[in-house]
Protein backbone atom coordinates (compact mmCIF):
# COMPACT_ATOMS: atom_id res chain seq x y z
CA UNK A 1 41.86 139.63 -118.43
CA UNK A 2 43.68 141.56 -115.37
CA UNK A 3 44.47 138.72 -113.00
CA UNK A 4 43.48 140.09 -109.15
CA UNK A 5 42.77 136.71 -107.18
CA UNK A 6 45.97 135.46 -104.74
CA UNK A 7 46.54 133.27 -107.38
CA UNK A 8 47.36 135.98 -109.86
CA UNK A 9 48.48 138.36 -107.77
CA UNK A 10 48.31 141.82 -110.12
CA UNK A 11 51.55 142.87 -108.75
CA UNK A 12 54.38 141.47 -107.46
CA UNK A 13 55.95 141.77 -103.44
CA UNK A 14 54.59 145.12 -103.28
CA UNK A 15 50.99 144.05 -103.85
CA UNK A 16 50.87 140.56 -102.37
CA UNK A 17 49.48 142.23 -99.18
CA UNK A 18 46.12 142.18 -101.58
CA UNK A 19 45.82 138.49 -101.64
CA UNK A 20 42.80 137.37 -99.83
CA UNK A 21 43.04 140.12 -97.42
CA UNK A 22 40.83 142.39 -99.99
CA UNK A 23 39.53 139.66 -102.19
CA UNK A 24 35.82 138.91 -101.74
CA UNK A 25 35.57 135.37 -100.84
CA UNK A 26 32.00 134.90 -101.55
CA UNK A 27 31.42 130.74 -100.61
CA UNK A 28 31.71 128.08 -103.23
CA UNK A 29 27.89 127.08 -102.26
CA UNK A 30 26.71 130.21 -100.46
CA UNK A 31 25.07 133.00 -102.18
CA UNK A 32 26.98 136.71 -102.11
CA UNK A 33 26.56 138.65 -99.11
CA UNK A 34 24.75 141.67 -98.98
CA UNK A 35 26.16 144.85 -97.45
CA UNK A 36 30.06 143.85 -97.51
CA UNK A 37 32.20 146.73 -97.67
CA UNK A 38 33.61 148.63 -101.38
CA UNK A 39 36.67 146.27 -102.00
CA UNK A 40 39.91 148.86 -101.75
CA UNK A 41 41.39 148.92 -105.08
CA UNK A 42 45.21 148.17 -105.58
CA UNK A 43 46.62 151.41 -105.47
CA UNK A 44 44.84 151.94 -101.69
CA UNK A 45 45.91 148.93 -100.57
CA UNK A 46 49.59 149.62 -101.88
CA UNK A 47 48.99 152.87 -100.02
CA UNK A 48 48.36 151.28 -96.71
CA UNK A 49 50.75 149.02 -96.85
CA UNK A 50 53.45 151.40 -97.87
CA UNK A 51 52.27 153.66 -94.80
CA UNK A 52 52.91 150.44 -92.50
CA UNK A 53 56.62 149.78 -93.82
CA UNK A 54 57.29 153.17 -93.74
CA UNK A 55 55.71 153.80 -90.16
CA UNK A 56 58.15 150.43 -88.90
CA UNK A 57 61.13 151.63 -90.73
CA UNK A 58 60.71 155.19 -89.20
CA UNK A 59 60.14 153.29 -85.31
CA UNK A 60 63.31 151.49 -86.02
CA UNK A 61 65.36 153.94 -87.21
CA UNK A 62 66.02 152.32 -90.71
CA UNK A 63 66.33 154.10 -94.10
CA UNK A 64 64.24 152.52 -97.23
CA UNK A 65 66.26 151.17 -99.54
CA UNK A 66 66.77 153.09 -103.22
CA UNK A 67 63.88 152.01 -106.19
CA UNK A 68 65.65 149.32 -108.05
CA UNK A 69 66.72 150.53 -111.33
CA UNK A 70 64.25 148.89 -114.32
CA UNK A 71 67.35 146.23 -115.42
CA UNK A 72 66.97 145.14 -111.53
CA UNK A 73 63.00 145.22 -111.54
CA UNK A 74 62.74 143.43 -114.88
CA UNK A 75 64.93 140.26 -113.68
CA UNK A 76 63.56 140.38 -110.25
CA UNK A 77 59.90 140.31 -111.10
CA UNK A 78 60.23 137.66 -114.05
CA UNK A 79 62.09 135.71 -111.48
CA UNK A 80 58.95 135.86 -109.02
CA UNK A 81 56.66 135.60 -111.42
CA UNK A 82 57.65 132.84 -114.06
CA UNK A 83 60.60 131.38 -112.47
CA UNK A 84 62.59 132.22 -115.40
CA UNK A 85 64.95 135.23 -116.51
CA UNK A 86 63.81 138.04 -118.80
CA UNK A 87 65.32 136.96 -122.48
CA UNK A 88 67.43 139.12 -124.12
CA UNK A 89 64.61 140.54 -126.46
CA UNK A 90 62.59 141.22 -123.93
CA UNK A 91 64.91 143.03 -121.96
CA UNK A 92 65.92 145.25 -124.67
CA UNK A 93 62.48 146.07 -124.97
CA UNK A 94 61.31 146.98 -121.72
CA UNK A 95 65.06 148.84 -121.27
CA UNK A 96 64.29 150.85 -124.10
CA UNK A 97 60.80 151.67 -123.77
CA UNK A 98 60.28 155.53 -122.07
CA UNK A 99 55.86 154.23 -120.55
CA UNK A 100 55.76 155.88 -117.18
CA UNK A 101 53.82 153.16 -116.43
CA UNK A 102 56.05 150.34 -118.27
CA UNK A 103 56.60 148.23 -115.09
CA UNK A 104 52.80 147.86 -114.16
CA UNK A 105 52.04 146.54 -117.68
CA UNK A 106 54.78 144.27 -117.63
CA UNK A 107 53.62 142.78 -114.57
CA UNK A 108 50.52 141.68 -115.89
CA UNK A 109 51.85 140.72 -119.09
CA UNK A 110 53.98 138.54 -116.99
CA UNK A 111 51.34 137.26 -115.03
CA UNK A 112 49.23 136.85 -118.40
CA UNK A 113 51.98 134.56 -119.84
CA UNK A 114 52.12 130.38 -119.51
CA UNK A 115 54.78 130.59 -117.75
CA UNK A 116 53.16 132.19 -114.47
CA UNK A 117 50.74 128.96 -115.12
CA UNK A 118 53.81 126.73 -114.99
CA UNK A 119 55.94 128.10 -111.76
CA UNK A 120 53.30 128.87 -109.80
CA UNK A 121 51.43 125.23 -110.65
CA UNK A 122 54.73 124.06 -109.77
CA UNK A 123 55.31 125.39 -106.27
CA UNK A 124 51.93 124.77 -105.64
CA UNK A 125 52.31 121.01 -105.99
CA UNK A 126 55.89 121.33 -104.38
CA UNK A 127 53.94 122.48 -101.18
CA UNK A 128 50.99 120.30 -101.31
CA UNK A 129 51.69 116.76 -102.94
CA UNK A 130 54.00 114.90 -100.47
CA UNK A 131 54.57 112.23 -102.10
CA UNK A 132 56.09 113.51 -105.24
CA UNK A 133 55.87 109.83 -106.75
CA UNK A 134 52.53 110.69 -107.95
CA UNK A 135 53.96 113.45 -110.31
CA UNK A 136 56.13 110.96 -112.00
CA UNK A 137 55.65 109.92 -115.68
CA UNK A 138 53.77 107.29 -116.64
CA UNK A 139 51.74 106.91 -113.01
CA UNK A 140 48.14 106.89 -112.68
CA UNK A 141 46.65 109.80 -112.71
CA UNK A 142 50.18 112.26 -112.39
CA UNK A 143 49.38 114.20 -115.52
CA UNK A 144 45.45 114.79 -114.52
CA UNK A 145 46.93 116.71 -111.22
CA UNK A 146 49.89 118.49 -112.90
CA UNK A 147 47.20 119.81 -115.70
CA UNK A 148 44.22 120.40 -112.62
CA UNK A 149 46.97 122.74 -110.91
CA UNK A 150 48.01 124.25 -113.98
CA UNK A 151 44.23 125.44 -115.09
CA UNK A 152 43.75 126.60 -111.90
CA UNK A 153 46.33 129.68 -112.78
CA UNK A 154 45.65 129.93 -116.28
CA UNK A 155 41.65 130.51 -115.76
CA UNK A 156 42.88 132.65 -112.78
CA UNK A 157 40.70 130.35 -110.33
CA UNK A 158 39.70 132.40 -106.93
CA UNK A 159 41.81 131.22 -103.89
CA UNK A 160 39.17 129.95 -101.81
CA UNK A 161 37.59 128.12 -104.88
CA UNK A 162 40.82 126.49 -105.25
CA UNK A 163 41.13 125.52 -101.85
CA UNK A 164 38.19 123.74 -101.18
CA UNK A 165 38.05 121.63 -104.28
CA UNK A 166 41.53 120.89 -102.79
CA UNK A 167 40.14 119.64 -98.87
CA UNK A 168 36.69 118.57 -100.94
CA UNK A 169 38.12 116.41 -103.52
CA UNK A 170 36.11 113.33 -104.91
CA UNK A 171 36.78 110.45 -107.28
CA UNK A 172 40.40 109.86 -108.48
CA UNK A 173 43.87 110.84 -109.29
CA UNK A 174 42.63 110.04 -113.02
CA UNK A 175 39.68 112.02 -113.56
CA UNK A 176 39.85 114.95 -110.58
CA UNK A 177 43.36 116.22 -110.25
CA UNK A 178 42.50 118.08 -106.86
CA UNK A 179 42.42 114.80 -105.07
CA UNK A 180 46.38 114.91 -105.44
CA UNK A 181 46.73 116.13 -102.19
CA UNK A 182 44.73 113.78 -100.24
CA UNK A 183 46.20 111.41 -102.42
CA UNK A 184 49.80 112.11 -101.38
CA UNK A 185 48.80 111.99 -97.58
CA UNK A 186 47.56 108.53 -97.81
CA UNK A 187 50.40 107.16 -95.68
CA UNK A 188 50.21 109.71 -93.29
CA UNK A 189 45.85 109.27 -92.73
CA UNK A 190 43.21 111.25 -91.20
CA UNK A 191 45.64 112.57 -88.73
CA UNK A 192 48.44 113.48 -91.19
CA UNK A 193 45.56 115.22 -93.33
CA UNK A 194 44.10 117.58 -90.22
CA UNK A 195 47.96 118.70 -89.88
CA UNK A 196 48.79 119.40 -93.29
CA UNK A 197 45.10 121.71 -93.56
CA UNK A 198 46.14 123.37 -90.65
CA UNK A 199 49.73 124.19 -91.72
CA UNK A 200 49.35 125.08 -95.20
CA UNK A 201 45.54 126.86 -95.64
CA UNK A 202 45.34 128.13 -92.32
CA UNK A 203 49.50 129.14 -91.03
CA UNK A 204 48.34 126.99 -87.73
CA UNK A 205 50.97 124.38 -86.39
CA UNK A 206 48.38 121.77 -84.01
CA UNK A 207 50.70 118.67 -85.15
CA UNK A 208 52.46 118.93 -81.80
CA UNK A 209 49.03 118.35 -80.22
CA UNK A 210 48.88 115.12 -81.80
CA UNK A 211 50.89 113.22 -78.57
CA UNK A 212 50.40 115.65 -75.81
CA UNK A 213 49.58 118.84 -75.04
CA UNK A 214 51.40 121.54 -76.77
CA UNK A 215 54.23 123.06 -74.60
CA UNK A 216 54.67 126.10 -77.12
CA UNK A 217 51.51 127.23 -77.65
CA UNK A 218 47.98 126.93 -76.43
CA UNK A 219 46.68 123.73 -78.85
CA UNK A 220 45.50 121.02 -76.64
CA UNK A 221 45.07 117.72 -78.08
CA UNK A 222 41.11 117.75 -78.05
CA UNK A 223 41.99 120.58 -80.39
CA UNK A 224 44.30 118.15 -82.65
CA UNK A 225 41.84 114.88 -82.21
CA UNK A 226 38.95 117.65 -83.42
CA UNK A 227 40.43 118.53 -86.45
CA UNK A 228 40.87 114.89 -87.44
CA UNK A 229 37.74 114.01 -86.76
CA UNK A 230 37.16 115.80 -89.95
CA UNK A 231 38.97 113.24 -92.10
CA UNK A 232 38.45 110.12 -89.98
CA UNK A 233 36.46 108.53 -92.58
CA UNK A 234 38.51 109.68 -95.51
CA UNK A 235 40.34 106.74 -97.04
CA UNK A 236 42.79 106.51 -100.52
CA UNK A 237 42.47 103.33 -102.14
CA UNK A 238 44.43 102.19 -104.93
CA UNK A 239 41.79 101.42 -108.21
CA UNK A 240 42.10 97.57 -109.01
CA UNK A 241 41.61 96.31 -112.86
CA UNK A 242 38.52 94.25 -112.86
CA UNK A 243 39.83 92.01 -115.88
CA UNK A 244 43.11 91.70 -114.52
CA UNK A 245 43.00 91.94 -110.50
CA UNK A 246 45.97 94.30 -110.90
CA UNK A 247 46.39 97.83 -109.63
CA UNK A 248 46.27 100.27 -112.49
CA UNK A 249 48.26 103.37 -110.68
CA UNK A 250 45.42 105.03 -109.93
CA UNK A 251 44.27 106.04 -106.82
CA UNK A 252 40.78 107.04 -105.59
CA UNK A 253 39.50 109.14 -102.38
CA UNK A 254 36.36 107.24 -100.29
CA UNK A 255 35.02 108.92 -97.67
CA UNK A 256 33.42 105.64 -95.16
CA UNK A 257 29.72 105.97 -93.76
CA UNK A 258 31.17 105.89 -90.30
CA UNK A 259 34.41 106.34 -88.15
CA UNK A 260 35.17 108.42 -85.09
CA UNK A 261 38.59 110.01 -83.79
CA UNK A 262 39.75 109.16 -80.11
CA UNK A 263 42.11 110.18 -78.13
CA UNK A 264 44.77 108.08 -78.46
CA UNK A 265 44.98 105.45 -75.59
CA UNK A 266 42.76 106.06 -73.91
CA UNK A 267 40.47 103.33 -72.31
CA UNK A 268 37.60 103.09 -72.49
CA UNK A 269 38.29 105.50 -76.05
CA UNK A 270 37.37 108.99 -75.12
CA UNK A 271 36.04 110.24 -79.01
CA UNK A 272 36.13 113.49 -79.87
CA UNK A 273 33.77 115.53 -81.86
CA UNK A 274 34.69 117.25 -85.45
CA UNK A 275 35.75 120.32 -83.62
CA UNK A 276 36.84 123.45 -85.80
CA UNK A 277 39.60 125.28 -84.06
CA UNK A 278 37.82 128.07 -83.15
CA UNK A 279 36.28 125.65 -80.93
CA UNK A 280 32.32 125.66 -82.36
CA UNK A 281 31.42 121.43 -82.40
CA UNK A 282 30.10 120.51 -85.87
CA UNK A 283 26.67 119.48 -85.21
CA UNK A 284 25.00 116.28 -86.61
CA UNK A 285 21.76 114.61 -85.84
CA UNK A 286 21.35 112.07 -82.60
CA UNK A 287 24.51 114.34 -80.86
CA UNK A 288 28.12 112.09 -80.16
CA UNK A 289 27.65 108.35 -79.89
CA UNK A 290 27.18 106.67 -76.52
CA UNK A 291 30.24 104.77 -75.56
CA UNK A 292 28.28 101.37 -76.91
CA UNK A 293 27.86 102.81 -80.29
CA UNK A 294 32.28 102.72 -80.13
CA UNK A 295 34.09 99.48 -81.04
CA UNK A 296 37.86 100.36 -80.84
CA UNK A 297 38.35 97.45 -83.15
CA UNK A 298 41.77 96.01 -82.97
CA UNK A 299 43.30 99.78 -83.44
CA UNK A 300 46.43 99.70 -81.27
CA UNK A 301 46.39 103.05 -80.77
CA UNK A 302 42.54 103.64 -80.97
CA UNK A 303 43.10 106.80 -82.45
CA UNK A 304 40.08 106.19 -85.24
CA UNK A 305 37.84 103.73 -84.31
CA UNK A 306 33.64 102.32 -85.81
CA UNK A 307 31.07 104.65 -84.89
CA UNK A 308 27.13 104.97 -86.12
CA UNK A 309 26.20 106.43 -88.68
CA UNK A 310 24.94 109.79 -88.82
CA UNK A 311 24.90 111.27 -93.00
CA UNK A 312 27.23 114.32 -91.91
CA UNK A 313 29.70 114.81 -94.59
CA UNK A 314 32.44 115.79 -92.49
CA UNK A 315 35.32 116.96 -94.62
CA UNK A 316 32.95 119.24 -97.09
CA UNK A 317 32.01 120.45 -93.49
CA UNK A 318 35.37 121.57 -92.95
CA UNK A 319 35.72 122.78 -96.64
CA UNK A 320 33.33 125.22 -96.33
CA UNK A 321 34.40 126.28 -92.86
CA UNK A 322 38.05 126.66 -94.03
CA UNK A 323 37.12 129.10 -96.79
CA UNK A 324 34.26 130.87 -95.27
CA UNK A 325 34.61 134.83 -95.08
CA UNK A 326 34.78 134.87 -91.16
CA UNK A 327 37.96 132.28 -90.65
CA UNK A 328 40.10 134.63 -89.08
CA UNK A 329 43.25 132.16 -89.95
CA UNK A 330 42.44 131.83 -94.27
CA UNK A 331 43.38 135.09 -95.39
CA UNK A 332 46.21 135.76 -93.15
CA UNK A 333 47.92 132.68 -94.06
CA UNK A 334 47.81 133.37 -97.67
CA UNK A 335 48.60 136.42 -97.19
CA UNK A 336 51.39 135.45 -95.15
CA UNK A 337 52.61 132.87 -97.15
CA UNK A 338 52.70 134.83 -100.38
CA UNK A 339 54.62 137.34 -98.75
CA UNK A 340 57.33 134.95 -97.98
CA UNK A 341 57.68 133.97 -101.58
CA UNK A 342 57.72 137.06 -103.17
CA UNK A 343 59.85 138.14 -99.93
CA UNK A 344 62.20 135.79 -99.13
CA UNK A 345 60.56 136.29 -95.67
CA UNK A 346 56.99 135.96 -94.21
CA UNK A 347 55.36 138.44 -92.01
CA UNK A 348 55.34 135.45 -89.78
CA UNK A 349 58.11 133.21 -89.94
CA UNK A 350 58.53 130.63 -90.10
CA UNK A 351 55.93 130.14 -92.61
């Protein structure tokens, strides 16, 4: 099976560009679009993106470095691609071999081997599980998430697929091992949650909205308090043994029939709507509560407070907004970000 998703990227830092930017993110729950446009194959898209090096280097004034000789390539792209170096058999092989096309195949042999699985699993949860206690040995549930992100690359999961089940998760660390993330951000809450979305699937930085207004960009913190709203009703709980009263390790994600976001201090607590950040309200029936319908609860900072009830699940809401094919922050940021590790340096930076 030739790999083509950002999660298999088909070739290494010359092809990342391909990512999501030409992968056709048709919606977890939505039915294909009709009339999208022919999906560029590889070599165009190496083509365009050769042509936009080349153009920069030329508007510089810098000369392209020399092709890397194939003893370079070969350690260089097992490197990227398994985290490992080429073994001495293998070397000799690919050294020896005269295919004019000997470094393509390699690259998807690489990228067909279980070691992609295991490096790439493994920055994966570098990036995304916080608290790295919950990879341990011997915890609830740390083997279930280690062999979730691991199946993801070896059945060459879509990007977008991967994501939401991410944001989406359900039930525990010991039966759904996408709930790791939420999982690891149970210290941090509903607020640490919106800022870690925002950073890693979508290359935005709104945590400095979380106090005050952002003095380095244009984030406000309505835009900060919206995004939280999102997860305000998302809670980790640890799993208790019924026999025993003790916790067993494991951990499980609830999602509460009601909760709002405020502002923080403000009186009487000014609530803010699930707001995506291109600014579009998520709707739900009966509109935002009247200030009566708010109990700020004993909250110090009355940052997420009661609220009515209203049968909007919010964070699927913002899973399927996150992936959908007109965010005009998803694909960039994978993009982006894949760059960098292939790289050394994003297109953006920092990352």
């Amino acid at each position: 099976m030739k790999r083509s998703t950002v999660l298999a990227l088909s070739a290494a830092a010359a092809l990342a560009m391909l990512a999501l930017a030409t992968w056709p993110r048709t919606g977890i729950a939505d039915q294909p679009k009709t009339g999208r446009k022919p999906r560029p194959s590889e070599t165009q898209v190496a083509a365009q993106l050769d042509a936009l090096i080349e153009a920069e280097q030329t508007k510089q004034g810098l000369a392209p470095s020399e092709l890397s000789d194939d003893a370079e390539f070969l350690r260089r792209v097992t490197l990227d691609i398994t985290g490992q170096i080429p073994t001495a058999d293998a070397a000799r092989t690919f050294l020896m071999s005269n295919e004019a096309d000997k470094r393509r195949k390699k690259i998807d042999e690489l990228l067909e081997s279980p070691l992609y699985a295991e490096h790439w699993s493994f920055t994966w949860l570098q990036r995304l599980i916080v608290d790295q206690r919950l990879l341990l040995g011997g915890r609830g549930g740390s083997g279930v998430i280690r062999s979730w992100f691991r199946e993801s690359f070896l059945t060459n999961k879509p990007y977008n697929t991967f994501v939401r089940e991410i944001v989406a998760a359900e039930g525990d660390s010991a039966t759904n091992g996408a709930s790791g993330w939420l999982i690891s951000l149970q210290d941090a809450g509903p607020a640490g949650m919106a800022g870690s979305a925002s950073r890693n699937f979508l290359g935005v930085q709104i945590n400095c909205a979380q106090c005050h207004d952002s003095k380095v960009n244009d984030w406000k913190m309505k835009d900060f308090w919206g995004v939280a709203a999102f997860f305000a009703r998302t809670r980790v709980r640890r799993v208790i043994d019924p026999e025993t009263k003790q916790p067993t390790g494991v951990f499980e994600i609830v999602d509460l029939p009601t909760g709002e976001a405020a502002i923080p201090e403000t009186k009487p607590a000014q609530v803010v709507e699930p707001t995506y950040l291109e600014g579009k309200v998520l709707h739900r029936p009966g509109g935002p509560p009247k200030f009566r319908e708010v109990n700020p609860g004993k909250n110090p900072d009355r940052a997420f407070i009661a609220g009515p009830r209203d049968g909007v699940e919010r964070r699927k809401e913002f899973a399927n907004w996150l992936v959908a094919d007109d965010n005009k922050w998803f694909a960039k940021a994978a993009v982006n970000w894949y760059w960098g590790q292939f790289t050394g340096v994003g297109l953006v930076d920092p990352l």
